[in-house]
N, C-alpha and C. Protein backbone atom coordinates (compact mmCIF):
# COMPACT_ATOMS: atom_id res chain seq x y z
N UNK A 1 3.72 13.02 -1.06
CA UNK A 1 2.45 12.39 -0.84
C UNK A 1 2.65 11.18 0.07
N UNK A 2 1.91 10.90 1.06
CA UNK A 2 1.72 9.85 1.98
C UNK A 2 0.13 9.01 1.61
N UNK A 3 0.83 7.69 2.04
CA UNK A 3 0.05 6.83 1.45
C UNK A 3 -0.45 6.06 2.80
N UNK A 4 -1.21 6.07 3.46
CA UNK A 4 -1.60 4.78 4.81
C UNK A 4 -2.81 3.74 4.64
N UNK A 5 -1.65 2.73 4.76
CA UNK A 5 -2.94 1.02 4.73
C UNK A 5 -3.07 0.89 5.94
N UNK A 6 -3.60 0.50 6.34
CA UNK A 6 -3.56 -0.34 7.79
C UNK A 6 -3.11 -1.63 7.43
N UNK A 7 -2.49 -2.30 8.94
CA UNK A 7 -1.76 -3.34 8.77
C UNK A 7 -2.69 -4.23 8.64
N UNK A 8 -1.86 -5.10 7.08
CA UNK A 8 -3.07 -6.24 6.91
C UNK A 8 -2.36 -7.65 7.66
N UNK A 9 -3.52 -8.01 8.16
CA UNK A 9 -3.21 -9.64 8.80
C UNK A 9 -3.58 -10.74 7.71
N UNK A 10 -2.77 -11.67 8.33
CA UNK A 10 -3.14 -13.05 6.76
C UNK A 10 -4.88 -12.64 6.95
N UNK A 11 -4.78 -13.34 5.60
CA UNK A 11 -6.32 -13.88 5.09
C UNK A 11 -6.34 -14.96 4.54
N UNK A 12 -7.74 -16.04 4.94
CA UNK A 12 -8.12 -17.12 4.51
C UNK A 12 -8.83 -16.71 3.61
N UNK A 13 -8.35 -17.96 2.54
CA UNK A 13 -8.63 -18.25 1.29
C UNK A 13 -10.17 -18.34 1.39
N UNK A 14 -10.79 -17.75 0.34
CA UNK A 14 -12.47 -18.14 0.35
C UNK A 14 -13.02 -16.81 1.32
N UNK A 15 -12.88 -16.23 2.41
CA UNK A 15 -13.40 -14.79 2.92
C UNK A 15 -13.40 -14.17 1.93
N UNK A 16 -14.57 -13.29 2.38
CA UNK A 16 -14.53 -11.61 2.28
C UNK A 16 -13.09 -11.05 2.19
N UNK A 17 -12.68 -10.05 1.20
CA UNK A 17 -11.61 -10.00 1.98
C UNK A 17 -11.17 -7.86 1.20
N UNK A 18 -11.35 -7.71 2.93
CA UNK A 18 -11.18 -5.78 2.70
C UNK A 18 -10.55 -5.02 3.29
N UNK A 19 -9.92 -3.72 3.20
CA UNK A 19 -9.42 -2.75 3.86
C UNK A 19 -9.55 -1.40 3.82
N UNK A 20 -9.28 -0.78 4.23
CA UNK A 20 -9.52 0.54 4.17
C UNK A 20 -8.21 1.16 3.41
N UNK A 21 -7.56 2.18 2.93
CA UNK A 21 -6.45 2.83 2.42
C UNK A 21 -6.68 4.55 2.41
N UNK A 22 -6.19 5.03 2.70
CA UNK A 22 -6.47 6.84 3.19
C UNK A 22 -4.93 7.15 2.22
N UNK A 23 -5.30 7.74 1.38
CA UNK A 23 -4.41 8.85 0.34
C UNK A 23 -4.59 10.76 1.17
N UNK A 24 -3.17 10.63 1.48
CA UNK A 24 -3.10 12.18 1.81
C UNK A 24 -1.53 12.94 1.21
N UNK A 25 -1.67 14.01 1.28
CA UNK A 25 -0.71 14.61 0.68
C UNK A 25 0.77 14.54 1.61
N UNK A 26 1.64 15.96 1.07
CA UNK A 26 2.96 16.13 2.26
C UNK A 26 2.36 16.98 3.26
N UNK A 27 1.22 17.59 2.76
CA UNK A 27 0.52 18.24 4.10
C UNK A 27 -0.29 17.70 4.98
N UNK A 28 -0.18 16.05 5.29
CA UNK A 28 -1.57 15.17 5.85
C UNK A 28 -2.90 15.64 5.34
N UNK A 29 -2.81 16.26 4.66
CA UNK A 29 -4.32 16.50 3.94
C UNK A 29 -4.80 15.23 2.64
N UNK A 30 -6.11 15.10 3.59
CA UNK A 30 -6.59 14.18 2.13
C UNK A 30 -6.38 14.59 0.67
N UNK A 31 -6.48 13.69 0.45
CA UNK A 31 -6.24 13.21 -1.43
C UNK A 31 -7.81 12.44 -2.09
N UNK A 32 -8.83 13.65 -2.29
CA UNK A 32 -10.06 12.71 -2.66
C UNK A 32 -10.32 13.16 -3.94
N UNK A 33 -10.62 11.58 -4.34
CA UNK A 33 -10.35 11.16 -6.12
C UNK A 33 -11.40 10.55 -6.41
N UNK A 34 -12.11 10.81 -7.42
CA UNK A 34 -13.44 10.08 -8.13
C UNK A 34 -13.13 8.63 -8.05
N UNK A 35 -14.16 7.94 -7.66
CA UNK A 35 -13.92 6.34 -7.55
C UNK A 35 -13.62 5.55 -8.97
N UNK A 36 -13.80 6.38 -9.98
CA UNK A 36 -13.69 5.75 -11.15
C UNK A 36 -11.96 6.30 -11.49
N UNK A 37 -11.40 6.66 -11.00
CA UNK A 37 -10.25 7.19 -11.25
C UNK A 37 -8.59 6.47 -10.38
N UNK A 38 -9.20 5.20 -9.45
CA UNK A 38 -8.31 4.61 -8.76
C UNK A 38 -8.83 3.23 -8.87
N UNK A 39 -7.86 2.65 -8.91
CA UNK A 39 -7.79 0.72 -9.01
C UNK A 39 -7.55 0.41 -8.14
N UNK A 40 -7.00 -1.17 -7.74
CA UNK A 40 -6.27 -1.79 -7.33
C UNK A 40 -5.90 -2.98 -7.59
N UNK A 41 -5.07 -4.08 -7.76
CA UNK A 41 -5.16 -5.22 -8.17
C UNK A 41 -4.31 -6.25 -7.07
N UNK A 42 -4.34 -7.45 -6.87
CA UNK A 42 -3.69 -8.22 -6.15
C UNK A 42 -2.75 -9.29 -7.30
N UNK A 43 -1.39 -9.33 -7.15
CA UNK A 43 -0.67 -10.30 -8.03
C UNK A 43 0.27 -11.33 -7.48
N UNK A 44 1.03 -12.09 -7.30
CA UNK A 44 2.01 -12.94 -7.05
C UNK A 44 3.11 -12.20 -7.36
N UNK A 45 4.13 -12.47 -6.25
CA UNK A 45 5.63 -12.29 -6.52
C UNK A 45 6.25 -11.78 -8.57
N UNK A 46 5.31 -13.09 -9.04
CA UNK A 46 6.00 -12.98 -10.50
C UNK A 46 5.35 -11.73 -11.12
N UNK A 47 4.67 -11.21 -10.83
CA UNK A 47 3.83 -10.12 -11.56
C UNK A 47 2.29 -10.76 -12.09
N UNK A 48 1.94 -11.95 -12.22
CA UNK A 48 0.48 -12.63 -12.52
C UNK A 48 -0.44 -12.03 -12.06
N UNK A 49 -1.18 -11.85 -12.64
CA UNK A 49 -2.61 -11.16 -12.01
C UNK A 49 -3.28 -12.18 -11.24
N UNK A 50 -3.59 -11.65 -10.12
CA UNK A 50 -4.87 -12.69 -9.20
C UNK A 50 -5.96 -12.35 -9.37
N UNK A 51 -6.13 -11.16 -9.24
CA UNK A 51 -7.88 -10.36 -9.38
C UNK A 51 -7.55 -8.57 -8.84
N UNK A 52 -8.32 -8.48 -9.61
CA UNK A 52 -9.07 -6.73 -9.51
C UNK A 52 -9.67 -6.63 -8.43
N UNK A 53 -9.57 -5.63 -7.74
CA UNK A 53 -10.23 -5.46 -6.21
C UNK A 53 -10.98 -4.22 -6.71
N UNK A 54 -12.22 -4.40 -6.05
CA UNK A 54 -13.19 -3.15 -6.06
C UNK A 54 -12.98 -1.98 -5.03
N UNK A 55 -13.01 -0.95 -5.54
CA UNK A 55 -12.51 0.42 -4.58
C UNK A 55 -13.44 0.94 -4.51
N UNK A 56 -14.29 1.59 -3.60
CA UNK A 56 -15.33 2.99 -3.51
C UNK A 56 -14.75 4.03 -2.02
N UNK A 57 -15.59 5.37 -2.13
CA UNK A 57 -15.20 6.09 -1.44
C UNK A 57 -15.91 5.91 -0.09
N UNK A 58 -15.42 6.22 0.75
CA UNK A 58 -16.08 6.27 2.31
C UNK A 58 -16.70 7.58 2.74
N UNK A 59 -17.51 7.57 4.03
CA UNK A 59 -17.59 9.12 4.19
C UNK A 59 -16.45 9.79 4.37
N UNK A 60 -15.21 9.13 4.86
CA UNK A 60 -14.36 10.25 5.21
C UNK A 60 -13.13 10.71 4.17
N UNK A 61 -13.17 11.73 3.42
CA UNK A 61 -12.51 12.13 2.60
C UNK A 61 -11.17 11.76 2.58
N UNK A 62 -10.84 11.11 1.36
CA UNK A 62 -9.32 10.77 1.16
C UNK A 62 -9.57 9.11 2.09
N UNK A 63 -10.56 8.45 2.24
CA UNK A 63 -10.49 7.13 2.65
C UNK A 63 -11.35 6.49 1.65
N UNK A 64 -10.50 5.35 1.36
CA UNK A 64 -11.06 4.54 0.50
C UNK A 64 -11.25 2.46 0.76
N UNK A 65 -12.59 2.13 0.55
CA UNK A 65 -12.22 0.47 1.19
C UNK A 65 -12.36 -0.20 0.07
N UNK A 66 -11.26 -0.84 -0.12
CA UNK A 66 -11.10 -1.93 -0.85
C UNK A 66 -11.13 -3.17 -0.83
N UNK A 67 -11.85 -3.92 -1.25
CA UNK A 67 -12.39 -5.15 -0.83
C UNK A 67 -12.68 -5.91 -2.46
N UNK A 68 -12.91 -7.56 -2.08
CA UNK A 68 -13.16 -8.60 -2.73
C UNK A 68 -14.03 -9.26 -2.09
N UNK A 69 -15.53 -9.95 -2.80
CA UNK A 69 -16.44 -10.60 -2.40
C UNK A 69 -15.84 -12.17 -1.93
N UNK A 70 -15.28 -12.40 -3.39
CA UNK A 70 -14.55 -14.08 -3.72
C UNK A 70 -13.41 -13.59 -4.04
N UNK A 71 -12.71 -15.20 -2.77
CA UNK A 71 -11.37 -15.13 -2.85
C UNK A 71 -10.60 -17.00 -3.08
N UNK A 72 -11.80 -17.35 -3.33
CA UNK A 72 -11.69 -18.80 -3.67
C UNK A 72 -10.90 -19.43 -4.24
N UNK A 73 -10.44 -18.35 -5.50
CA UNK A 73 -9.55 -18.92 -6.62
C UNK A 73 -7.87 -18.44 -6.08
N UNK A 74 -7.72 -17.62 -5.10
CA UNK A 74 -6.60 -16.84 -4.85
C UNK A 74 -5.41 -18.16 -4.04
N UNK A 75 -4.52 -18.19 -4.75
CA UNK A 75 -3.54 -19.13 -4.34
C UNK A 75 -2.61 -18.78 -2.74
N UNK A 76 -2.29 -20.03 -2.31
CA UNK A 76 -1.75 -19.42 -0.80
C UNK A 76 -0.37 -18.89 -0.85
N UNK A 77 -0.20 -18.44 -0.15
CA UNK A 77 1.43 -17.68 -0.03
C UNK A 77 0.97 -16.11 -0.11
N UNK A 78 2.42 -15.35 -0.57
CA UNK A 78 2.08 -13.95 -0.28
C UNK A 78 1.80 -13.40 -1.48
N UNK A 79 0.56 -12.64 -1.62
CA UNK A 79 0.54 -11.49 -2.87
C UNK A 79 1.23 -10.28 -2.48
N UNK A 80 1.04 -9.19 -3.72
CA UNK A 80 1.18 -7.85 -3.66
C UNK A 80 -0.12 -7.30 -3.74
N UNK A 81 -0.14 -6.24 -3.45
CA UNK A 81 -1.43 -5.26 -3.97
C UNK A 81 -0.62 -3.65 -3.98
N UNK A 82 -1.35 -3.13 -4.73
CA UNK A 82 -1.03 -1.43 -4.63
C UNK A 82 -2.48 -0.74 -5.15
N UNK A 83 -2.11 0.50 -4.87
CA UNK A 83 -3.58 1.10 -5.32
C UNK A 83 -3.07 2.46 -6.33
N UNK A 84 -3.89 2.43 -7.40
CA UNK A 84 -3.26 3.30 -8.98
C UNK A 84 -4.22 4.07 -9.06
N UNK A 85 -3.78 5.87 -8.97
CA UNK A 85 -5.04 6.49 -9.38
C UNK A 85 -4.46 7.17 -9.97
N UNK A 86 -5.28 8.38 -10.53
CA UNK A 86 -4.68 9.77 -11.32
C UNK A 86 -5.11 10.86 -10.38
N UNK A 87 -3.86 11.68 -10.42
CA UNK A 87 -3.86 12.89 -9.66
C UNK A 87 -3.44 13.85 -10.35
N UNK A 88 -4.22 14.74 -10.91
CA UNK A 88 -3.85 16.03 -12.03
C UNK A 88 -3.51 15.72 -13.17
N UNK A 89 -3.99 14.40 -13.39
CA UNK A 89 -3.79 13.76 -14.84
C UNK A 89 -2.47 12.98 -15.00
N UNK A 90 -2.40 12.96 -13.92
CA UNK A 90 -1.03 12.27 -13.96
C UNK A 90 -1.03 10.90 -12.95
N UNK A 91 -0.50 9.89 -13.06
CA UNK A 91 -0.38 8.67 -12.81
C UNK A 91 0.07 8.16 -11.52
N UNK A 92 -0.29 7.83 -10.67
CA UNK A 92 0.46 8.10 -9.17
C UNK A 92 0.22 6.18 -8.62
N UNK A 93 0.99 5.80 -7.94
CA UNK A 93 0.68 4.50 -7.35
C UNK A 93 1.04 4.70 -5.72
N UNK A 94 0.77 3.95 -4.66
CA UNK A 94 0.87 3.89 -3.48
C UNK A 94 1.90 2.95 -3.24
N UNK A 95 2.79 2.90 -2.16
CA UNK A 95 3.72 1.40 -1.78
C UNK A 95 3.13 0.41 -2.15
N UNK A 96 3.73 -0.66 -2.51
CA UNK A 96 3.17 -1.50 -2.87
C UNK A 96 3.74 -2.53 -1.38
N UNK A 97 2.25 -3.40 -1.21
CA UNK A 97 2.57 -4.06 0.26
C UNK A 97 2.07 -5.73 0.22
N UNK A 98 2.30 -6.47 0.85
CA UNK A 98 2.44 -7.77 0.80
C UNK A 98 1.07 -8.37 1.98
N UNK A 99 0.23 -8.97 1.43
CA UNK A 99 -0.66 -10.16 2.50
C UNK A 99 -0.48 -11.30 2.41
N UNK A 100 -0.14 -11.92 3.48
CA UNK A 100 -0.36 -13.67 3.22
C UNK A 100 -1.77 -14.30 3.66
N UNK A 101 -1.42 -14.83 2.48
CA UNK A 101 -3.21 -15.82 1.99
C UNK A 101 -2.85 -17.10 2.56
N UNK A 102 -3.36 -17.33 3.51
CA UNK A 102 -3.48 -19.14 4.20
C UNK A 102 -5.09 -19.38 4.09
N UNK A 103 -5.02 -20.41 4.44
CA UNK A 103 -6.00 -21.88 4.00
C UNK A 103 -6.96 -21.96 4.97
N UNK A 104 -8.28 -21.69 4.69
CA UNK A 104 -9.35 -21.18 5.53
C UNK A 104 -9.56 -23.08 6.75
N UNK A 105 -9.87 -23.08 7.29
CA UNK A 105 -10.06 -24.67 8.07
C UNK A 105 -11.11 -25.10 7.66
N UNK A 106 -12.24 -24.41 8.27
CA UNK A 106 -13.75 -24.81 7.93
C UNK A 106 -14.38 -24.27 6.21
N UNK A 107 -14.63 -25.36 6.27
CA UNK A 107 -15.07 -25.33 4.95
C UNK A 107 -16.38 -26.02 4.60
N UNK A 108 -17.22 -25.44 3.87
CA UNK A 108 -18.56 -26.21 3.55
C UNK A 108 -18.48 -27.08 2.06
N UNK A 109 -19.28 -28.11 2.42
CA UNK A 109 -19.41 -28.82 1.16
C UNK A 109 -20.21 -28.29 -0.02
């Protein structure tokens, strides 16, 4: 099974903050999974939870965008994220990959 993120660039603290992720097999064939059936979460080096990221499906089969509204509370430096679904009842995770969170400039009062 092949797993493709697109490359994530830092993100400021406080954005929107989303991507796309496409699950396909050893045959490049999509991998499409009920939205209630895949996670994702963002954590620190130590394993700490930062927050749950919301997943839904796209039109294009086996693509999925994952995104966070608020990112306010998310500390700077690098997280992890991975994305966890079930595939035939069985438990499957994606690479797990690294973003760095820097410090937005503009900021409102």
């Amino acid at each position: 099974m092949s797993d493709v993120v697109q490359a994530l660039q830092p993100h400021k603290r406080g954005d929107y903050f989303s991507f796309f992720a496409e699950l396909k097999n050893e045959f490049n064939q999509a991998i499409v999974i009920d939205d209630s059936l895949i996670s994702s979460q963002i954590r620190d080096s130590h394993g700490n939870l930062i927050d749950d990221l919301d997943i839904s499906s796209t039109n294009i089969p086996g693509q999925y965008l994952v995104e966070k509204d608020d990112t306010t509370g998310w500390p700077l430096g690098n997280l992890e994220i991975d994305l966890e679904f079930l595939l035939s009842a069985k438990p499957k995770s994606s690479p797990t990959f690294t973003v760095l969170i820097i410090k937005d400039v503009t900021q409102h009062a």
